[in-house]
PDB file of N, CA and C in Angstrom:
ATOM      1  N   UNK A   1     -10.606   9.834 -19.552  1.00  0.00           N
ATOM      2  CA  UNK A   1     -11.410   8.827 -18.892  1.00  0.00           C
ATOM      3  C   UNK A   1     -10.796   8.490 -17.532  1.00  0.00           C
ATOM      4  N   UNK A   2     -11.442   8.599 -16.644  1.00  0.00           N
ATOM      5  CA  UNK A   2     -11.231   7.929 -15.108  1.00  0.00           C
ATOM      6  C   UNK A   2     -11.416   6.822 -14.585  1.00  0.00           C
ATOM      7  N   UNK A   3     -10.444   6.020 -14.310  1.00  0.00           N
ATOM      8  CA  UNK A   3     -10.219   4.418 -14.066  1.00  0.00           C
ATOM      9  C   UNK A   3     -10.749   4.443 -12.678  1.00  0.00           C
ATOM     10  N   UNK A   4     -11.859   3.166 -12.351  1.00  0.00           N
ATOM     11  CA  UNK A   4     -12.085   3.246 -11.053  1.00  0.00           C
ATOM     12  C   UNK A   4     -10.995   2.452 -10.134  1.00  0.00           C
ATOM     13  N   UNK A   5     -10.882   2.675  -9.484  1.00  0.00           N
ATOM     14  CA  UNK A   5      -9.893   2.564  -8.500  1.00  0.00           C
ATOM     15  C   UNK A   5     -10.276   0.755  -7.717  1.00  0.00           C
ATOM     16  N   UNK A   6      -9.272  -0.056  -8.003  1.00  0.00           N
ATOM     17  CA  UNK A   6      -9.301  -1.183  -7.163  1.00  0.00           C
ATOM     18  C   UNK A   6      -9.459  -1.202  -6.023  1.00  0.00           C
ATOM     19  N   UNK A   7      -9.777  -2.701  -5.159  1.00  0.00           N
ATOM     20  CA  UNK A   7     -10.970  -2.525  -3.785  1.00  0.00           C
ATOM     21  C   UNK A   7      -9.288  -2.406  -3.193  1.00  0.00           C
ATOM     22  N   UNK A   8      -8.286  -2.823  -2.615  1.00  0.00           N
ATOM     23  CA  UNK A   8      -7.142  -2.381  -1.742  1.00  0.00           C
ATOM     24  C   UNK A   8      -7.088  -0.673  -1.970  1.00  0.00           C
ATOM     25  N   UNK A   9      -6.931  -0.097  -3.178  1.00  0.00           N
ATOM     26  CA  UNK A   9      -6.518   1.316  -3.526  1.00  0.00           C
ATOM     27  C   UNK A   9      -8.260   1.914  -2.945  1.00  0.00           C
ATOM     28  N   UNK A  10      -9.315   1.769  -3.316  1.00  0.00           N
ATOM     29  CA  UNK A  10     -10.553   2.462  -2.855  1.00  0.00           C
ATOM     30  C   UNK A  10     -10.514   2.061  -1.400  1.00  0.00           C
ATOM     31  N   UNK A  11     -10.369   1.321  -0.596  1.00  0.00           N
ATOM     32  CA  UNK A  11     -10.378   0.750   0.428  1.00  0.00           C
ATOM     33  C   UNK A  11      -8.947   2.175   1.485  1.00  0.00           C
ATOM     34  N   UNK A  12      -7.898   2.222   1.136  1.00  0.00           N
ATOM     35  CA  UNK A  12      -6.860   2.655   1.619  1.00  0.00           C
ATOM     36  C   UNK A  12      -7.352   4.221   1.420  1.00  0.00           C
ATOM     37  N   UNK A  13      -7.596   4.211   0.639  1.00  0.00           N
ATOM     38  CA  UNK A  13      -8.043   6.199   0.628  1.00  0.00           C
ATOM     39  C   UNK A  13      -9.709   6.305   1.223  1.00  0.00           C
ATOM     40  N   UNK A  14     -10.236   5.291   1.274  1.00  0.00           N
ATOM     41  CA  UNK A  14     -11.058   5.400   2.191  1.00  0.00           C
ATOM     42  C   UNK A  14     -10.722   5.874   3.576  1.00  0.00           C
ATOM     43  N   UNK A  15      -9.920   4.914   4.273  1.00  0.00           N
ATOM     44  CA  UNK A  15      -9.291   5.023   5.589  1.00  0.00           C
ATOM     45  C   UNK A  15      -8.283   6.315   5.444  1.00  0.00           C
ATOM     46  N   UNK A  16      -8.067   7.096   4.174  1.00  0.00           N
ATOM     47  CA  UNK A  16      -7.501   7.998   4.843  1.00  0.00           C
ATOM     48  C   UNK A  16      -8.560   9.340   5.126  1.00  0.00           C
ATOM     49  N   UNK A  17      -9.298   9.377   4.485  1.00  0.00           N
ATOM     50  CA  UNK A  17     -10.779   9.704   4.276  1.00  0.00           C
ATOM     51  C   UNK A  17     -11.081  10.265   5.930  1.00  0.00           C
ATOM     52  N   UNK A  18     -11.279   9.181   6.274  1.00  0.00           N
ATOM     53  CA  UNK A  18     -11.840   8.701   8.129  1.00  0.00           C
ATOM     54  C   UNK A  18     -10.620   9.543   8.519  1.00  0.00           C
ATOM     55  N   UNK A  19     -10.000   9.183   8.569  1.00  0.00           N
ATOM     56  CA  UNK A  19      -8.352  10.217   9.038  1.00  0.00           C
ATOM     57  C   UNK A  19      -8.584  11.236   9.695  1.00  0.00           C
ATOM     58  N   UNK A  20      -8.616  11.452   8.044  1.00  0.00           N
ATOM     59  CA  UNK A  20      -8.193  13.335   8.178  1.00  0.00           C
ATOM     60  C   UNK A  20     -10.062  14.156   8.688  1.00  0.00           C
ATOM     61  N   UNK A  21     -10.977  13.209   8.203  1.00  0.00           N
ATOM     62  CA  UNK A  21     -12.791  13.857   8.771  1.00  0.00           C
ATOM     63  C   UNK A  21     -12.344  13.391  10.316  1.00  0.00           C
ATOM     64  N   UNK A  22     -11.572  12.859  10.874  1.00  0.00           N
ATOM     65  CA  UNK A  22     -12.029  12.494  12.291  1.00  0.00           C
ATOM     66  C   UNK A  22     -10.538  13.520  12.839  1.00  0.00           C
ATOM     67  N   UNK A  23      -9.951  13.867  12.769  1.00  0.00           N
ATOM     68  CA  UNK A  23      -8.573  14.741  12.874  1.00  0.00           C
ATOM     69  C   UNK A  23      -9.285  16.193  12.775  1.00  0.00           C
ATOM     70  N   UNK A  24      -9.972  16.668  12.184  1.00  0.00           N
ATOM     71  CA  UNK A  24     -11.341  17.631  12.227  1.00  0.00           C
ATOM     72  C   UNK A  24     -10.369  18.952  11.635  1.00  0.00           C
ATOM     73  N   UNK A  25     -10.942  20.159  12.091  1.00  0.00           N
ATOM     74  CA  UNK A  25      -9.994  21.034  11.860  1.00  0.00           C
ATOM     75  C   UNK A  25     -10.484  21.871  10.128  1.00  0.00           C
ATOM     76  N   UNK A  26     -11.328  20.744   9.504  1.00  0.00           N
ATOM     77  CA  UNK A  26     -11.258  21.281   8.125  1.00  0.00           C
ATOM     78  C   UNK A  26     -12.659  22.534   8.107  1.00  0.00           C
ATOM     79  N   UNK A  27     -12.745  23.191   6.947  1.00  0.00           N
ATOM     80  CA  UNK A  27     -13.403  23.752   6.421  1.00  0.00           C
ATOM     81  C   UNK A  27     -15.413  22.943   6.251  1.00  0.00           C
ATOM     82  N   UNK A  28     -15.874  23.094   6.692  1.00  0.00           N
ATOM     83  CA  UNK A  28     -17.588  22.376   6.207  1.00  0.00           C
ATOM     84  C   UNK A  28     -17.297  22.360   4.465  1.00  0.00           C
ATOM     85  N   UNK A  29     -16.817  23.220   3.520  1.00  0.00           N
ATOM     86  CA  UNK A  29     -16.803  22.689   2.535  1.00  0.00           C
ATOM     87  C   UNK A  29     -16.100  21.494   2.610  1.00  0.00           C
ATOM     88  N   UNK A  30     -14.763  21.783   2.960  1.00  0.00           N
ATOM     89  CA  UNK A  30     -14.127  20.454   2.945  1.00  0.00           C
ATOM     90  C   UNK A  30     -14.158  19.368   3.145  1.00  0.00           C
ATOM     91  N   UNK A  31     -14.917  19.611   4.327  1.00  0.00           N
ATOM     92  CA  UNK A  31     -15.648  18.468   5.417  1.00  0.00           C
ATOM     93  C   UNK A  31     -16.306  17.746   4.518  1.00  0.00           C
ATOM     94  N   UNK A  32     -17.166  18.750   3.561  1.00  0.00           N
ATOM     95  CA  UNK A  32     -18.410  17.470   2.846  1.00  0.00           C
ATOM     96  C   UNK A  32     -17.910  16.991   1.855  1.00  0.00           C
ATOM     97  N   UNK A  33     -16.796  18.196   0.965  1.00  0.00           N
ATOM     98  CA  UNK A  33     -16.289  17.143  -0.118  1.00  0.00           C
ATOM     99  C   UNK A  33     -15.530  15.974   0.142  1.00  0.00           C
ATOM    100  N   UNK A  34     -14.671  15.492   0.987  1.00  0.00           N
ATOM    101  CA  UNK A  34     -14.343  14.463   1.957  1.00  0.00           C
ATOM    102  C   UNK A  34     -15.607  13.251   1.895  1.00  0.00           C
ATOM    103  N   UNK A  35     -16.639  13.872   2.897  1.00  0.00           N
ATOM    104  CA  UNK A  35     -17.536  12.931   3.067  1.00  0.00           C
ATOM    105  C   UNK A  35     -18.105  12.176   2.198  1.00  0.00           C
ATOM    106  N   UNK A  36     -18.490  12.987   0.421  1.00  0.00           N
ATOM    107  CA  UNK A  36     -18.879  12.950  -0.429  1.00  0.00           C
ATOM    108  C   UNK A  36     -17.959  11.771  -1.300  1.00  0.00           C
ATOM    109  N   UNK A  37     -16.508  12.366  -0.740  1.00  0.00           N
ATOM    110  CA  UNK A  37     -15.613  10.839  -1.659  1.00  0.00           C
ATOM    111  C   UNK A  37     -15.837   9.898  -1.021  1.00  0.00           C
ATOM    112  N   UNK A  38     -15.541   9.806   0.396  1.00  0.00           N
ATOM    113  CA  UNK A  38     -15.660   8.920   1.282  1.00  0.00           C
ATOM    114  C   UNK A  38     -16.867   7.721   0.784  1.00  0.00           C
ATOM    115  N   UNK A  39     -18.186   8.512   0.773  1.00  0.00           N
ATOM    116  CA  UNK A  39     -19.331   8.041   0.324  1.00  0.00           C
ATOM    117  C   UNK A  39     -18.774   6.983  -1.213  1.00  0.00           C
ATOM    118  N   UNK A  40     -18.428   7.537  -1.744  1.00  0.00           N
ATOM    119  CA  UNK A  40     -18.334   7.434  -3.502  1.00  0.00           C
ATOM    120  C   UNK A  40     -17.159   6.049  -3.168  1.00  0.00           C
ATOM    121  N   UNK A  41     -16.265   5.901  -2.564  1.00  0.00           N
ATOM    122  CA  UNK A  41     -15.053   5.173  -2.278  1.00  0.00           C
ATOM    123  C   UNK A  41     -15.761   3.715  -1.503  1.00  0.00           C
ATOM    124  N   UNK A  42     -16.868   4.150  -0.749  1.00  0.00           N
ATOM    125  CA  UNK A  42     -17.455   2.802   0.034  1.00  0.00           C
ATOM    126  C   UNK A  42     -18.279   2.366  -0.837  1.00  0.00           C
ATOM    127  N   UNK A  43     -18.973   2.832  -1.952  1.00  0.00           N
ATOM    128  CA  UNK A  43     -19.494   2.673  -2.538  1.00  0.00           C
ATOM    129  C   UNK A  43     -18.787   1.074  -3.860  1.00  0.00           C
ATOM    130  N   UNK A  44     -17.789   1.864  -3.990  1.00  0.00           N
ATOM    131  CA  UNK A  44     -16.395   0.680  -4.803  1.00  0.00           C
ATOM    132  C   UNK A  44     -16.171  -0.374  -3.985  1.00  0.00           C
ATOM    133  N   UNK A  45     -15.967   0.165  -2.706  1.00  0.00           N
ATOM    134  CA  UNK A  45     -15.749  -1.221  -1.991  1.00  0.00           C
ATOM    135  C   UNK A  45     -16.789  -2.622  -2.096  1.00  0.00           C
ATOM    136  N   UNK A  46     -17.834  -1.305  -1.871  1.00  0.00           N
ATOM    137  CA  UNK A  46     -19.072  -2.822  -1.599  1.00  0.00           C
ATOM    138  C   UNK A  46     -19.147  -3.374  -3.101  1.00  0.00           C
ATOM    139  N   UNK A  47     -18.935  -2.232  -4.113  1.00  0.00           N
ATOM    140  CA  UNK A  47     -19.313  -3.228  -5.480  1.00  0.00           C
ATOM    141  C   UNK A  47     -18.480  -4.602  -5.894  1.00  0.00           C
ATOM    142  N   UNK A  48     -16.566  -4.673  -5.198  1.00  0.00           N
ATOM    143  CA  UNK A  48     -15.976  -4.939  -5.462  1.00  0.00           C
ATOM    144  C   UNK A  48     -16.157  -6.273  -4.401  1.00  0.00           C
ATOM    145  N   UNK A  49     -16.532  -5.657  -2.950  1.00  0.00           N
ATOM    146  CA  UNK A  49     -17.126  -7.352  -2.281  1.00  0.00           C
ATOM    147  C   UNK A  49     -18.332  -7.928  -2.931  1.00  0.00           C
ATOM    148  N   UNK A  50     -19.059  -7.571  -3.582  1.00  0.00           N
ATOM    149  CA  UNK A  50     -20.299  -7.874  -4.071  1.00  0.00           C
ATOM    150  C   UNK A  50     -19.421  -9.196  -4.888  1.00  0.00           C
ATOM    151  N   UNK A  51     -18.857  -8.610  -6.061  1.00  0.00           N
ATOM    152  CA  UNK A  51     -18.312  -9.223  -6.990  1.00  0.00           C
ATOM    153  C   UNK A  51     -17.664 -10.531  -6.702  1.00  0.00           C
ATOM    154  N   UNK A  52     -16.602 -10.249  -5.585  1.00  0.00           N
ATOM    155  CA  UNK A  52     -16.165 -11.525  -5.297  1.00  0.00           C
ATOM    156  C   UNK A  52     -16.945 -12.687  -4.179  1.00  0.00           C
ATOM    157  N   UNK A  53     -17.587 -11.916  -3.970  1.00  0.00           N
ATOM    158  CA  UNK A  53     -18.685 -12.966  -3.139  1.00  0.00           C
ATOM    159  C   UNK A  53     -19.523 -13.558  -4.146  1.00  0.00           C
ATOM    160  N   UNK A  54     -20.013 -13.015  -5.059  1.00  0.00           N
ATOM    161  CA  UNK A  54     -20.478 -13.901  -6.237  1.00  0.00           C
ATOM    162  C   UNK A  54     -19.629 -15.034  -6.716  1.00  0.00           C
ATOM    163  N   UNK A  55     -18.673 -14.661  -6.981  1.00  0.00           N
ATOM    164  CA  UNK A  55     -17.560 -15.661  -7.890  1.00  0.00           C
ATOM    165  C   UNK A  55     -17.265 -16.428  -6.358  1.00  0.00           C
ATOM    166  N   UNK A  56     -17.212 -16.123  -5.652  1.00  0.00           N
ATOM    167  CA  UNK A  56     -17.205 -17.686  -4.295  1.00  0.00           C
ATOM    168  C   UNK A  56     -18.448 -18.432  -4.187  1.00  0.00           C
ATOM    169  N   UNK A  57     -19.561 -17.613  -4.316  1.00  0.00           N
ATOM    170  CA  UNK A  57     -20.611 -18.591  -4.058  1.00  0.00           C
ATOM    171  C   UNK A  57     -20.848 -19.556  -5.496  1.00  0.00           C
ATOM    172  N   UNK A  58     -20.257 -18.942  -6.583  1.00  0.00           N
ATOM    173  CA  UNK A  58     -20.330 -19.324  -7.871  1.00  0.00           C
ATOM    174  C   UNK A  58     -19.354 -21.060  -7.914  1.00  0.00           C
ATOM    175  N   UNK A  59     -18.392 -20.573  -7.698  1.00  0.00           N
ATOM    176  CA  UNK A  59     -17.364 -21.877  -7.064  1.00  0.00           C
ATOM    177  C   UNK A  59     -17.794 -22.290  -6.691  1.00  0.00           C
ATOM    178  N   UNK A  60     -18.584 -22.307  -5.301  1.00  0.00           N
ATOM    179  CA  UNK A  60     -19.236 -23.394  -4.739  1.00  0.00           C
ATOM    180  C   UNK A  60     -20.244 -23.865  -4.746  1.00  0.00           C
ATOM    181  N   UNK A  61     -20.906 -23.097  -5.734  1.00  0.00           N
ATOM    182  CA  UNK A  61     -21.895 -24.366  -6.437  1.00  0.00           C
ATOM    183  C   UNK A  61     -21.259 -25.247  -7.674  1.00  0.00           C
ATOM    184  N   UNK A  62     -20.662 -24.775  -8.250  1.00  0.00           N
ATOM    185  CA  UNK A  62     -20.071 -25.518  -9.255  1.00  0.00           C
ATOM    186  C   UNK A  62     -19.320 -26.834  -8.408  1.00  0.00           C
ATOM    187  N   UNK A  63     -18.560 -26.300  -7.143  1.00  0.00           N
ATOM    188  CA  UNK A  63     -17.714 -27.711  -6.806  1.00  0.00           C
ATOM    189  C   UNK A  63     -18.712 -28.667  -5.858  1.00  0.00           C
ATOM    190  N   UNK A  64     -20.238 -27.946  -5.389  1.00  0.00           N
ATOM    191  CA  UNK A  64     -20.766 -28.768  -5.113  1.00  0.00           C
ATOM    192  C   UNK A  64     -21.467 -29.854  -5.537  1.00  0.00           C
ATOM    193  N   UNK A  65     -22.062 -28.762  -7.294  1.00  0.00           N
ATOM    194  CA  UNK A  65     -22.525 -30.009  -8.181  1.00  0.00           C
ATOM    195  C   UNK A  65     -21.427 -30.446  -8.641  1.00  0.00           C
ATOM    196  N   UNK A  66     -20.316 -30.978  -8.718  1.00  0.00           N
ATOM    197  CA  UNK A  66     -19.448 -32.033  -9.312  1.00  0.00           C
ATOM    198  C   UNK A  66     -19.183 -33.008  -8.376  1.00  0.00           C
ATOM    199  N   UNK A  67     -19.513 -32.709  -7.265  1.00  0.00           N
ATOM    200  CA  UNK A  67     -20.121 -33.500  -5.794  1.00  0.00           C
ATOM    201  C   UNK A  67     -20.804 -34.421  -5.933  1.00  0.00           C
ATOM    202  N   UNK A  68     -22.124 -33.930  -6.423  1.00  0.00           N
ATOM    203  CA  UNK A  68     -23.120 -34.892  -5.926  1.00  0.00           C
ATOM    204  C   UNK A  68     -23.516 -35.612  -7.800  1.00  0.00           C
TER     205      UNK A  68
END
């Protein structure tokens, strides 16, 4: 089984991702399997901002209704 990778760890091999596709030099296979993680890696990211932007807006409704 394959553990998905936390937003710092998906985030950091993202950017190395960009790296080495913008450093050029590779193979078009390579190129796309790259692009293809790349894709798959931003993909974690956004699920992982998704998540915590929920649980903030979640907080702040909760601390707003104990507000009012």
């Amino acid at each position: 089984m394959v553990t998905e990778p936390g937003y710092e760890q998906a985030r950091d091999e993202l950017a190395a991702v960009v790296a080495k596709l913008e450093a050029g030099g590779l193979s078009l296979e390579d190129s796309l399997a790259l692009w293809e993680r790349g894709e798959a890696l931003a993909r974690i990211c956004d699920k992982h901002l998704a998540g915590a932007r929920e649980r903030v807006e979640t907080a702040l409704a909760a601390a707003e209704a104990e507000n009012t």
